[in-house]
PDB file of N, CA and C in Angstrom:
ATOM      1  N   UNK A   1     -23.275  34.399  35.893  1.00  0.00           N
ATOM      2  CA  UNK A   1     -24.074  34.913  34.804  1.00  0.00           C
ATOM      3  C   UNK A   1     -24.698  36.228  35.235  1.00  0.00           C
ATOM      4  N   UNK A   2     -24.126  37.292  34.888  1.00  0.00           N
ATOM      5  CA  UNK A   2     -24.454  38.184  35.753  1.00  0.00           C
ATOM      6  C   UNK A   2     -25.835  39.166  34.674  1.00  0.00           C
ATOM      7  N   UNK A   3     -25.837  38.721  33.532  1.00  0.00           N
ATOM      8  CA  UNK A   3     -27.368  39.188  32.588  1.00  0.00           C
ATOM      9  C   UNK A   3     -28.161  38.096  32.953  1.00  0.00           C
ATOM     10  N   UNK A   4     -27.769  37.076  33.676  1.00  0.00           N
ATOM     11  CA  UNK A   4     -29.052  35.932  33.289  1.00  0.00           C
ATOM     12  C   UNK A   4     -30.333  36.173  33.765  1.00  0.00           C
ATOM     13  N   UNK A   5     -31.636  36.297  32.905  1.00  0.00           N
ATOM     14  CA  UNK A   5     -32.796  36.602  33.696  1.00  0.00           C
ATOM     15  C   UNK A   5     -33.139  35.818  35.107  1.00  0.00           C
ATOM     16  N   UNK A   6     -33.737  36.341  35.976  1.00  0.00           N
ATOM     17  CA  UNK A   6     -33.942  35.787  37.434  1.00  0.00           C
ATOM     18  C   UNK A   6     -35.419  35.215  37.239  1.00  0.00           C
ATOM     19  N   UNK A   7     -35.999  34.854  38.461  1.00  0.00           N
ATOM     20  CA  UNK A   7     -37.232  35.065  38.273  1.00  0.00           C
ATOM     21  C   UNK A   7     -38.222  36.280  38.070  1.00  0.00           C
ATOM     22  N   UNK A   8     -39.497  36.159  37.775  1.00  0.00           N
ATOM     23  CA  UNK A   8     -40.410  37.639  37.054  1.00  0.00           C
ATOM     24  C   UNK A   8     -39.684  38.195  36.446  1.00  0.00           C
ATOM     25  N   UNK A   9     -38.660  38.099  35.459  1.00  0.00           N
ATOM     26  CA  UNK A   9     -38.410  38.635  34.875  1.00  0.00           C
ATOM     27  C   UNK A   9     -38.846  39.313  33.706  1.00  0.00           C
ATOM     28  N   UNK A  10     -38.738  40.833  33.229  1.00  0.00           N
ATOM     29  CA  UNK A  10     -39.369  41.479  32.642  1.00  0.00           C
ATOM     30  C   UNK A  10     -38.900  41.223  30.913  1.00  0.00           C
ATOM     31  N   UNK A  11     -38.212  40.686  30.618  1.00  0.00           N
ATOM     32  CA  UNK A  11     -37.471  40.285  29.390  1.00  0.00           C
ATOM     33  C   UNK A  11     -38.758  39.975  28.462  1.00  0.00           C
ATOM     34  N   UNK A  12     -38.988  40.743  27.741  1.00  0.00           N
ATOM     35  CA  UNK A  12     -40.265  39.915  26.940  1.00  0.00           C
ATOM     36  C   UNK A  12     -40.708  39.036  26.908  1.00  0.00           C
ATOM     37  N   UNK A  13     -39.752  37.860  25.754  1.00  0.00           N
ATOM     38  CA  UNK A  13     -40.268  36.966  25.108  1.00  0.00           C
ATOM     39  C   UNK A  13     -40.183  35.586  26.161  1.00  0.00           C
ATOM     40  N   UNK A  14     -39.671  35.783  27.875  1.00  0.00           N
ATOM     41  CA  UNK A  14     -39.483  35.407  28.910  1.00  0.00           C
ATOM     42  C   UNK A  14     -40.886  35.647  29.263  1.00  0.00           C
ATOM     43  N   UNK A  15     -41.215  37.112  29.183  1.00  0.00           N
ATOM     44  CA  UNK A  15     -42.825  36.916  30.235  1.00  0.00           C
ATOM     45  C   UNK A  15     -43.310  36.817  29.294  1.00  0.00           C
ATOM     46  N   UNK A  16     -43.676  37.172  27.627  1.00  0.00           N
ATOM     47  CA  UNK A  16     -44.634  36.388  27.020  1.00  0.00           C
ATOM     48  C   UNK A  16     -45.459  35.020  27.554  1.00  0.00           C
ATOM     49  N   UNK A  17     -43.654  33.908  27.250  1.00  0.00           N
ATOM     50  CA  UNK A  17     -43.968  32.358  27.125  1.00  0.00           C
ATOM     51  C   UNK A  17     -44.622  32.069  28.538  1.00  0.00           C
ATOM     52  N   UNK A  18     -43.763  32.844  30.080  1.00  0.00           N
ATOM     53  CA  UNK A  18     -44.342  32.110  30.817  1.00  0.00           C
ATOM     54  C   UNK A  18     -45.905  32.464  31.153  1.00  0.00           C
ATOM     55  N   UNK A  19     -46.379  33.610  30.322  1.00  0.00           N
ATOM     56  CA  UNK A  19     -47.772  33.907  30.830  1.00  0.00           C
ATOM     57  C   UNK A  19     -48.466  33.421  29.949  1.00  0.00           C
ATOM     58  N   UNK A  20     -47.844  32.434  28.842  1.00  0.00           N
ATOM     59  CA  UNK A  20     -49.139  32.032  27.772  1.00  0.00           C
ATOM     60  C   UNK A  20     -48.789  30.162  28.045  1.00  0.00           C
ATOM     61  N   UNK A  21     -48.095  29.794  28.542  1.00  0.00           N
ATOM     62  CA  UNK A  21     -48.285  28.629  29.360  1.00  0.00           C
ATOM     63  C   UNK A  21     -49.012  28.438  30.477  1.00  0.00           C
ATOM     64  N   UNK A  22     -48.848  29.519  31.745  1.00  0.00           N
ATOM     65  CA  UNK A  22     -49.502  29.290  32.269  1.00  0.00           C
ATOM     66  C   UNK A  22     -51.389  29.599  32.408  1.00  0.00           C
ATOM     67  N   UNK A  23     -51.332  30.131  31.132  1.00  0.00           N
ATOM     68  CA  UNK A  23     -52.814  30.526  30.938  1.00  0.00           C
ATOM     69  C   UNK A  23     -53.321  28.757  30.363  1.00  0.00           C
ATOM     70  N   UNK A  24     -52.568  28.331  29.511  1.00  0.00           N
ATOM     71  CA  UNK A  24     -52.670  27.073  28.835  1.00  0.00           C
ATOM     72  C   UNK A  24     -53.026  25.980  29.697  1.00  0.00           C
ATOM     73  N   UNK A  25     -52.047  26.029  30.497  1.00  0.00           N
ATOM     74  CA  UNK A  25     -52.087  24.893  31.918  1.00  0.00           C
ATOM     75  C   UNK A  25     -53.432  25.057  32.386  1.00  0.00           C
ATOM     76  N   UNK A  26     -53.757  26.826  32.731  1.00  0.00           N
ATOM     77  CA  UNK A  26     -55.073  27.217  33.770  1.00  0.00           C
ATOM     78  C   UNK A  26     -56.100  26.653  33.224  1.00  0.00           C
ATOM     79  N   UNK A  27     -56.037  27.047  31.394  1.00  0.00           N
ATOM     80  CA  UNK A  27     -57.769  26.589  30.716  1.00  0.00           C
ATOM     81  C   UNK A  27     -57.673  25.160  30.282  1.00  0.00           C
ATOM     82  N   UNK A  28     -56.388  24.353  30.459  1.00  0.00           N
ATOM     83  CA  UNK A  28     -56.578  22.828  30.462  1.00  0.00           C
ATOM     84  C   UNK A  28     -56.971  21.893  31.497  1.00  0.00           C
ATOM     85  N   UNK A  29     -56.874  22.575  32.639  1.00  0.00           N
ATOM     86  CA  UNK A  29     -56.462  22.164  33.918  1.00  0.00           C
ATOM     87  C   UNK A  29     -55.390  21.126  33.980  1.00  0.00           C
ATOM     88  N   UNK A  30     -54.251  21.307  33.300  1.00  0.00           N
ATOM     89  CA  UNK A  30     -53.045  20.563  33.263  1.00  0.00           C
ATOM     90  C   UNK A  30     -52.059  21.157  34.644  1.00  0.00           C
ATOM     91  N   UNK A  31     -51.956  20.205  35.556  1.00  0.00           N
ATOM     92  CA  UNK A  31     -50.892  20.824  36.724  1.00  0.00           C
ATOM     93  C   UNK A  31     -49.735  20.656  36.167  1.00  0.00           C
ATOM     94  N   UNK A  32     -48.400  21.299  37.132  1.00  0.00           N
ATOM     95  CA  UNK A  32     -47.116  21.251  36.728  1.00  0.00           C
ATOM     96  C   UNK A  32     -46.572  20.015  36.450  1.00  0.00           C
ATOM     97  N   UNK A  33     -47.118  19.404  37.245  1.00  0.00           N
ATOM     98  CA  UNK A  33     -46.192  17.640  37.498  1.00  0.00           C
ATOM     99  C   UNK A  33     -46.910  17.056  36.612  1.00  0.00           C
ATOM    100  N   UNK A  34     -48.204  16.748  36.272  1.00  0.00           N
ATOM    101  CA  UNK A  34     -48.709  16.178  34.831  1.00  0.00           C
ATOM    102  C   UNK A  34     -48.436  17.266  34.076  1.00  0.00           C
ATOM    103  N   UNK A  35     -48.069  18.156  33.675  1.00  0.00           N
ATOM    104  CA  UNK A  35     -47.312  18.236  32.747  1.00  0.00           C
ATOM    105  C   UNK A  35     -45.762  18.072  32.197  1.00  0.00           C
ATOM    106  N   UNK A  36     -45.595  18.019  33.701  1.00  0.00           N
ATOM    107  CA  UNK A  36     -44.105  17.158  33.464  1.00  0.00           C
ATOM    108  C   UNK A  36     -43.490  15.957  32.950  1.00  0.00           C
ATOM    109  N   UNK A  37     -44.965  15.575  33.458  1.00  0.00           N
ATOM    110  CA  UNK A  37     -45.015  13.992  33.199  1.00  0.00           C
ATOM    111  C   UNK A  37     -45.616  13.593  31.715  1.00  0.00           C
ATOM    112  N   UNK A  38     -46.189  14.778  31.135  1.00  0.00           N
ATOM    113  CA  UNK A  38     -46.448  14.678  29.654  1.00  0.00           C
ATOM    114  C   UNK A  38     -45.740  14.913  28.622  1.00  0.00           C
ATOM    115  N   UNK A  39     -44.857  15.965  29.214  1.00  0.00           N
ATOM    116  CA  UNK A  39     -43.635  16.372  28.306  1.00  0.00           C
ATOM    117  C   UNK A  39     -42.167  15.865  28.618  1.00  0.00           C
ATOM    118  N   UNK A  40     -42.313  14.826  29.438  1.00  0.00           N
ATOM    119  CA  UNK A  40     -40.844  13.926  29.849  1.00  0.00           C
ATOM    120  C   UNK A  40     -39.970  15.205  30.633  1.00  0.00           C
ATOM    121  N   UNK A  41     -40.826  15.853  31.278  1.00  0.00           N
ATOM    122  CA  UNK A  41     -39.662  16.871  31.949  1.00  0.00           C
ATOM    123  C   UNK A  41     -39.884  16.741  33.462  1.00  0.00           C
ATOM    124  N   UNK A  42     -39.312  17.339  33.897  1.00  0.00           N
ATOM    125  CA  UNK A  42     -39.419  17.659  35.603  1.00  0.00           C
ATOM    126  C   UNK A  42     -39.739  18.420  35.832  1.00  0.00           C
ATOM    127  N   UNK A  43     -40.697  18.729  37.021  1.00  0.00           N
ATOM    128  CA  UNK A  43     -41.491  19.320  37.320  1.00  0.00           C
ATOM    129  C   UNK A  43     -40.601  20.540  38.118  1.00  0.00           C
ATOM    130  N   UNK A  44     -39.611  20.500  38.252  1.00  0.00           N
ATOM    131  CA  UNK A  44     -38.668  21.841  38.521  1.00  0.00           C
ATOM    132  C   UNK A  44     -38.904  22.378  37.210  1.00  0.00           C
ATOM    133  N   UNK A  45     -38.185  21.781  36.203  1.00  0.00           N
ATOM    134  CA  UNK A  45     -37.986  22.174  35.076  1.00  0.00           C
ATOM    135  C   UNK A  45     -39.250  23.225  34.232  1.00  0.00           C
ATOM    136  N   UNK A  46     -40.645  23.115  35.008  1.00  0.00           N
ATOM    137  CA  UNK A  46     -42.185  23.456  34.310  1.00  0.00           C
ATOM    138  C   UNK A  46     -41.707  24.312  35.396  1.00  0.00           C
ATOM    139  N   UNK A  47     -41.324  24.533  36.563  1.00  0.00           N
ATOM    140  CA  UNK A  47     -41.390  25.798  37.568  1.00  0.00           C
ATOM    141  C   UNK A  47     -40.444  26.658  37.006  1.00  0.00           C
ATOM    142  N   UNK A  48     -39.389  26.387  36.358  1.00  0.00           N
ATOM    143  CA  UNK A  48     -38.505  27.131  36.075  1.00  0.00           C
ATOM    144  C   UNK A  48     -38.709  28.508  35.005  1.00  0.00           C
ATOM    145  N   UNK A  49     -39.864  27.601  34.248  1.00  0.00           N
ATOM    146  CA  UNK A  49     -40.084  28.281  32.759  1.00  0.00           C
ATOM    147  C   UNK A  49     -41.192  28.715  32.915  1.00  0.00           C
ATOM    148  N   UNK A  50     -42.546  28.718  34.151  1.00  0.00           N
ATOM    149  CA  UNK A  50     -43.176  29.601  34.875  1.00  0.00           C
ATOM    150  C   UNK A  50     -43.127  30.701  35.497  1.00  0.00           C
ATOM    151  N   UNK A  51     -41.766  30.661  36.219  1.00  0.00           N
ATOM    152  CA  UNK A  51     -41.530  31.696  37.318  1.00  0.00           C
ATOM    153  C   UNK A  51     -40.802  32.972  36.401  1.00  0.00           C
ATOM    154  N   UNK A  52     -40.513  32.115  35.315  1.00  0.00           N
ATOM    155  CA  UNK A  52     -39.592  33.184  34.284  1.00  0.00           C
ATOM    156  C   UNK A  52     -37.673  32.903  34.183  1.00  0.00           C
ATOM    157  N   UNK A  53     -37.265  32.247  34.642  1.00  0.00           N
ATOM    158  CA  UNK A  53     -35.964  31.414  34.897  1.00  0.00           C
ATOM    159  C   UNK A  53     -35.057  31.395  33.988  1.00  0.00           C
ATOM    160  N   UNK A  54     -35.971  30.751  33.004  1.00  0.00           N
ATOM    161  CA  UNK A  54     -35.405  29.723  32.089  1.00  0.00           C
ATOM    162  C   UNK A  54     -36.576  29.659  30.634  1.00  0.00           C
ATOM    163  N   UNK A  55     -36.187  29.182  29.800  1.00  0.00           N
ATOM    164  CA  UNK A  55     -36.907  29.207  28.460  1.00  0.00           C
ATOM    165  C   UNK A  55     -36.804  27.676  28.384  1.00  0.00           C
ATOM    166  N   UNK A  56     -37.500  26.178  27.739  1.00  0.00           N
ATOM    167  CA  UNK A  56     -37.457  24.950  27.574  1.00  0.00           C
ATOM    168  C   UNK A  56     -36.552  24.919  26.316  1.00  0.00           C
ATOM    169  N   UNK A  57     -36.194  23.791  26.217  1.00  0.00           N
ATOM    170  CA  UNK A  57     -35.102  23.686  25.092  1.00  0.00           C
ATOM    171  C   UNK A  57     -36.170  23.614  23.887  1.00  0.00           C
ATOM    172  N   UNK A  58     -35.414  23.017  22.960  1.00  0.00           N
ATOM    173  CA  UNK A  58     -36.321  23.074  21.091  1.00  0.00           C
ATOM    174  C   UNK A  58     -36.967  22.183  21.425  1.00  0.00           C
ATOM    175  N   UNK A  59     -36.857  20.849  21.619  1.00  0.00           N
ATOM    176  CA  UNK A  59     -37.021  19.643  22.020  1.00  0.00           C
ATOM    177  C   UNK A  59     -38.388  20.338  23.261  1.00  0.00           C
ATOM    178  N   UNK A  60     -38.231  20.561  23.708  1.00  0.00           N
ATOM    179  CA  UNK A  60     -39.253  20.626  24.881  1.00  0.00           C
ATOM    180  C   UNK A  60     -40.309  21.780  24.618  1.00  0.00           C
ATOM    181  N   UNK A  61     -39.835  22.646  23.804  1.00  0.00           N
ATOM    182  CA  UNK A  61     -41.131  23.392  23.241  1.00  0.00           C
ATOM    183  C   UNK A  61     -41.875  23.055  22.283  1.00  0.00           C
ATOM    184  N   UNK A  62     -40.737  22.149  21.184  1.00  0.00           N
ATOM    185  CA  UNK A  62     -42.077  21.470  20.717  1.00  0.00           C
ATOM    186  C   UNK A  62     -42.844  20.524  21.370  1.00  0.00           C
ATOM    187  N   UNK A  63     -42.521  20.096  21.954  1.00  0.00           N
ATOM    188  CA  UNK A  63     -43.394  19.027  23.003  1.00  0.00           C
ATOM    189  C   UNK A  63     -44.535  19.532  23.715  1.00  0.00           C
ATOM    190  N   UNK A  64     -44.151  20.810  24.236  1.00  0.00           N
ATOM    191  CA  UNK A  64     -45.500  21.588  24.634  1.00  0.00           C
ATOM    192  C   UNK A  64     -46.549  22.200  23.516  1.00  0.00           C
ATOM    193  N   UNK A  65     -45.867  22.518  22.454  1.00  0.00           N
ATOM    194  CA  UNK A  65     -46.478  22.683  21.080  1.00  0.00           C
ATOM    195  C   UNK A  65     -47.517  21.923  20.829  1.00  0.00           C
ATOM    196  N   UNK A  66     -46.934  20.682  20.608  1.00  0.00           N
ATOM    197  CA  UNK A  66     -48.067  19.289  20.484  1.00  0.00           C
ATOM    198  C   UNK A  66     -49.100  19.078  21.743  1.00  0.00           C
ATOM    199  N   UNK A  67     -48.366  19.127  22.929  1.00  0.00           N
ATOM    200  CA  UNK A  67     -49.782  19.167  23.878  1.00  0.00           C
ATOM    201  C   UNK A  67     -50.670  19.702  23.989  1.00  0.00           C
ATOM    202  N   UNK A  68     -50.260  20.938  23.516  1.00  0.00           N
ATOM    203  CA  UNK A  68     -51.696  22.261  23.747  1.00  0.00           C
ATOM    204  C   UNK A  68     -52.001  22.348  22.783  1.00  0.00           C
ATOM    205  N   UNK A  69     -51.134  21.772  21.266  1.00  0.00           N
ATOM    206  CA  UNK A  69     -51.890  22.099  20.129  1.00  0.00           C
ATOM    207  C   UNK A  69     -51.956  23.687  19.705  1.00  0.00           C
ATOM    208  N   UNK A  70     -50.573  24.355  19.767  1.00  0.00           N
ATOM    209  CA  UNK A  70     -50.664  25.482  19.678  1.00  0.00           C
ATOM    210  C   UNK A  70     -49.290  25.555  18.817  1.00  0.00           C
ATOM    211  N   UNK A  71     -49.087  26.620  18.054  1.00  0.00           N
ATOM    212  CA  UNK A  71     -47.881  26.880  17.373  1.00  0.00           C
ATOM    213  C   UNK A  71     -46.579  27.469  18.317  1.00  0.00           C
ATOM    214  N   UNK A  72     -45.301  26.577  18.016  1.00  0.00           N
ATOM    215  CA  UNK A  72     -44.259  27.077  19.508  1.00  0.00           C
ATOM    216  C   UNK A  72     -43.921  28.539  18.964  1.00  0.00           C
ATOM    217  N   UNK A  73     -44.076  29.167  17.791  1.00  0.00           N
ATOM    218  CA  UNK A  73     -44.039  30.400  17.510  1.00  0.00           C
ATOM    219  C   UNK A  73     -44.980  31.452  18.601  1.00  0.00           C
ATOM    220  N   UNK A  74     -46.423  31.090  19.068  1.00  0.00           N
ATOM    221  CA  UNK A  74     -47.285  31.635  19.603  1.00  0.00           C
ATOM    222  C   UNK A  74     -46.593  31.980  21.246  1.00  0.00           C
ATOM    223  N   UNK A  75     -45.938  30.358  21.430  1.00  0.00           N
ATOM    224  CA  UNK A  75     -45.563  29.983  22.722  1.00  0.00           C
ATOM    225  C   UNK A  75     -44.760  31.402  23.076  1.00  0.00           C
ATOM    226  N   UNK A  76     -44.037  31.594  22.295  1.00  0.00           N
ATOM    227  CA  UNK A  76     -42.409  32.431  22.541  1.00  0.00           C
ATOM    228  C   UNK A  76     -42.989  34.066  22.111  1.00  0.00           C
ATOM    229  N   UNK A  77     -43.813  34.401  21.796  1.00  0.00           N
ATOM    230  CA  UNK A  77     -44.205  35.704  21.807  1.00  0.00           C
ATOM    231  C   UNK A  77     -44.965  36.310  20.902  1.00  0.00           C
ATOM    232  N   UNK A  78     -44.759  34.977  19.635  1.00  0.00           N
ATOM    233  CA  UNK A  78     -45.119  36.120  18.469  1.00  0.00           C
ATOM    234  C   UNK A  78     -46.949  36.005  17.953  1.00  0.00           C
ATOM    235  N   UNK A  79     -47.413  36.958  17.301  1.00  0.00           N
ATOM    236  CA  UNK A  79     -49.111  37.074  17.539  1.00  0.00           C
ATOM    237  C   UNK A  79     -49.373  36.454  15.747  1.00  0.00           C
ATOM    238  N   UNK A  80     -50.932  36.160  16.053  1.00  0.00           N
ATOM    239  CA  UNK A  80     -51.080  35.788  14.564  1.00  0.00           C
ATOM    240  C   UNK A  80     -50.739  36.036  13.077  1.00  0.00           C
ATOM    241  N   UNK A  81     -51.068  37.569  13.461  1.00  0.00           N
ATOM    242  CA  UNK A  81     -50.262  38.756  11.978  1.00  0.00           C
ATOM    243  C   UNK A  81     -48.658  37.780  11.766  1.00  0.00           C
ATOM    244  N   UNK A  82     -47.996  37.638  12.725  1.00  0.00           N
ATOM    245  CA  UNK A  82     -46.428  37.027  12.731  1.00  0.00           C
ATOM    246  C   UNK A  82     -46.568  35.971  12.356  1.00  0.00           C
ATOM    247  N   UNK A  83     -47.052  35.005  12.797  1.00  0.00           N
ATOM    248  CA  UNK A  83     -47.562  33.334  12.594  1.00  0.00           C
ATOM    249  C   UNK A  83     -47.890  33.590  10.744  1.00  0.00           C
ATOM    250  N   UNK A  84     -48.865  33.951  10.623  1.00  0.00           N
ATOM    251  CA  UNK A  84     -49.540  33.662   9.129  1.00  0.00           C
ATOM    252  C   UNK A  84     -48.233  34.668   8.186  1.00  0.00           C
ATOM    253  N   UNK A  85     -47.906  35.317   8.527  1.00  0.00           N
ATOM    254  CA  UNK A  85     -46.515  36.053   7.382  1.00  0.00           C
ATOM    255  C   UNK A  85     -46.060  35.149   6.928  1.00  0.00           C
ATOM    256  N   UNK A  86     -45.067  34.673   8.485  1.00  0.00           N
ATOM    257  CA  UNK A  86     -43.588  33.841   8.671  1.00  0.00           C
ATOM    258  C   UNK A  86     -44.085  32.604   7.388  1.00  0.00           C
ATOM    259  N   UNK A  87     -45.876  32.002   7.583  1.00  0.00           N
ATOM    260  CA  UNK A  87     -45.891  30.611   6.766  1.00  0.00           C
ATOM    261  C   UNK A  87     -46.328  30.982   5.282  1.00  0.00           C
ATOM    262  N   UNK A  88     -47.066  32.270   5.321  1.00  0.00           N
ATOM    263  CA  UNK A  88     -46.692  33.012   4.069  1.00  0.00           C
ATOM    264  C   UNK A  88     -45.277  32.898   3.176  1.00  0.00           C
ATOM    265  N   UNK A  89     -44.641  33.869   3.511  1.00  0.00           N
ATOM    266  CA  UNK A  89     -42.857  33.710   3.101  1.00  0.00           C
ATOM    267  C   UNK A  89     -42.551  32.078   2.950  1.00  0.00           C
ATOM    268  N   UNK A  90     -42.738  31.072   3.637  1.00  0.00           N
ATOM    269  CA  UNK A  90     -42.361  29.817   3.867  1.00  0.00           C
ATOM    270  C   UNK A  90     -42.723  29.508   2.308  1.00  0.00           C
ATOM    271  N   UNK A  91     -44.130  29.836   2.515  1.00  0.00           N
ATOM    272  CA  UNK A  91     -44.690  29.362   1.347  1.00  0.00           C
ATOM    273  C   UNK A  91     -43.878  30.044   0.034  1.00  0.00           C
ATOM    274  N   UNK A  92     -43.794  30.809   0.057  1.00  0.00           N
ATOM    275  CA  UNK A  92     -43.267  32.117  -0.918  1.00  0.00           C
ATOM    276  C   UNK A  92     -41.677  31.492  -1.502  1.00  0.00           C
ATOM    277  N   UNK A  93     -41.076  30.919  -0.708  1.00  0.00           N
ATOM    278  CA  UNK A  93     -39.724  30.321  -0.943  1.00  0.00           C
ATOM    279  C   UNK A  93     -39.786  28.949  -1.125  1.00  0.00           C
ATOM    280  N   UNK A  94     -40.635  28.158  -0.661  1.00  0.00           N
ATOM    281  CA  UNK A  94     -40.933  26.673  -0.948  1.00  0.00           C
ATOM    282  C   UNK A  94     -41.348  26.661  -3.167  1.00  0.00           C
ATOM    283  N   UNK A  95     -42.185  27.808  -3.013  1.00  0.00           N
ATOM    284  CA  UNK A  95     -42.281  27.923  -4.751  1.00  0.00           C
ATOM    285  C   UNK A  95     -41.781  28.625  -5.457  1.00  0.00           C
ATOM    286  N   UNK A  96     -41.032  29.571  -4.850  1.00  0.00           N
ATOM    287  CA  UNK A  96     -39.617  30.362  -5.949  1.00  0.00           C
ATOM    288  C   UNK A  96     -38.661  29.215  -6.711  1.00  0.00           C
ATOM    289  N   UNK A  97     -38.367  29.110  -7.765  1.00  0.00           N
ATOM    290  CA  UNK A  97     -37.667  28.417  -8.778  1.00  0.00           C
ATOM    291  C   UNK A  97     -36.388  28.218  -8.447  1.00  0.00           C
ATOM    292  N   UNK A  98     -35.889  27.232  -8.048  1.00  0.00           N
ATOM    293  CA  UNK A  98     -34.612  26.947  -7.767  1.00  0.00           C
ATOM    294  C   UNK A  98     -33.528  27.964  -8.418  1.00  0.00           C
ATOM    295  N   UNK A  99     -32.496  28.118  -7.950  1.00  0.00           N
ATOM    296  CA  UNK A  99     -31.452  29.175  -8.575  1.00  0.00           C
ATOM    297  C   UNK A  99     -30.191  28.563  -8.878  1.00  0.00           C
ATOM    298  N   UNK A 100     -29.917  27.208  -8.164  1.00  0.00           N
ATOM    299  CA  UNK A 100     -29.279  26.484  -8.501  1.00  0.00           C
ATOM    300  C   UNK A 100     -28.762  26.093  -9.672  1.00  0.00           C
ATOM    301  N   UNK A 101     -27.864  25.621 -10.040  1.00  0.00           N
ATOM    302  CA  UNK A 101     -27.787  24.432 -11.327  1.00  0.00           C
ATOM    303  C   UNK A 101     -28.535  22.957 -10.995  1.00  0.00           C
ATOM    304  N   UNK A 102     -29.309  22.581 -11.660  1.00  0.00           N
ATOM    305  CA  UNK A 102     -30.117  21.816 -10.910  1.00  0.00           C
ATOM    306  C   UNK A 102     -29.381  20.210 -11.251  1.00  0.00           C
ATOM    307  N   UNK A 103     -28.355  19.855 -11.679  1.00  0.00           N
ATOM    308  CA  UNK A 103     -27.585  18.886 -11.613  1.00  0.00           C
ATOM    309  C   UNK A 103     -26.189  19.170 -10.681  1.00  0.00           C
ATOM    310  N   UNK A 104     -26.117  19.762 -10.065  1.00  0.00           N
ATOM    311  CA  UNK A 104     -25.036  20.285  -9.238  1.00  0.00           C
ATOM    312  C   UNK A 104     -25.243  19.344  -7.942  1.00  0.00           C
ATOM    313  N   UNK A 105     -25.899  18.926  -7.837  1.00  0.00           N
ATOM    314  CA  UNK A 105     -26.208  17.848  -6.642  1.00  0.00           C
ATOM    315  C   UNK A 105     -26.076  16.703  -6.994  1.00  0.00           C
ATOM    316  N   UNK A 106     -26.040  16.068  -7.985  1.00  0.00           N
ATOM    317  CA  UNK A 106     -26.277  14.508  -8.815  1.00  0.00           C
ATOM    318  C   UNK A 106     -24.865  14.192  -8.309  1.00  0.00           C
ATOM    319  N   UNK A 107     -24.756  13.454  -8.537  1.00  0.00           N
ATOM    320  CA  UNK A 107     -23.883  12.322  -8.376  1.00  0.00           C
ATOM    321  C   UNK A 107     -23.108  11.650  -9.740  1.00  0.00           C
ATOM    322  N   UNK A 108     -22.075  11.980 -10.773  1.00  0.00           N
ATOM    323  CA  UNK A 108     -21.760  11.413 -11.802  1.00  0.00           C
ATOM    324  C   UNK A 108     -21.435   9.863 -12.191  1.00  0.00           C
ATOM    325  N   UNK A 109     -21.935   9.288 -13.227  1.00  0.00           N
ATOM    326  CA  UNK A 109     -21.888   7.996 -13.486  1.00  0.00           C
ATOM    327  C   UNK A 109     -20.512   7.257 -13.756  1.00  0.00           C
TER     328      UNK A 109
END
């Protein structure tokens, strides 16, 4: 893998996550291995995505999501202005009027 980020790596959304975890860990006082042990991972696996390595899978960021109680959007780089848009728009398309034929899904008798 000759692009694969190493460790400290300068890749953004790489040093974003690992510097806003480990700030998370610092003001929880959550260590690596209890947090390993909170998020069903291995404690390589919390060094990996510290040192800058590696990114956690979907599955495992939301898991850290729920522990810290933080949005996995925040986790991975992006700042509040981004957060409140993205659920803006969400919202924005959750109440736009279907465009569909709205029996096009049914099932005929």
């Amino acid at each position: 893998m000759k692009n694969a980020p190493g460790p400290y790596t300068t890749e953004p959304s790489l040093l974003l996550f690992r510097r806003r975890l480990a700030a998370l860990m610092r003001v929880t006082g959550v260590g690596q291995d209890e947090l390993a042990d909170m998020i069903g991972q291995s404690s390589r696996s919390i060094g990996l995505w510290l040192t800058g390595v590696r990114l956690p899978s979907a599955v495992s960021l939301k898991a850290l999501s729920r522990t810290f109680g933080v949005p996995a959007d925040w986790l991975l780089g992006a700042d509040a202005v981004e957060i409140a848009s993205g659920l803006t728009r969400l919202a924005e398309i959750a109440s736009a009027p279907k465009t569909m034929d709205e029996g096009a899904d049914k099932v005929p008798d």
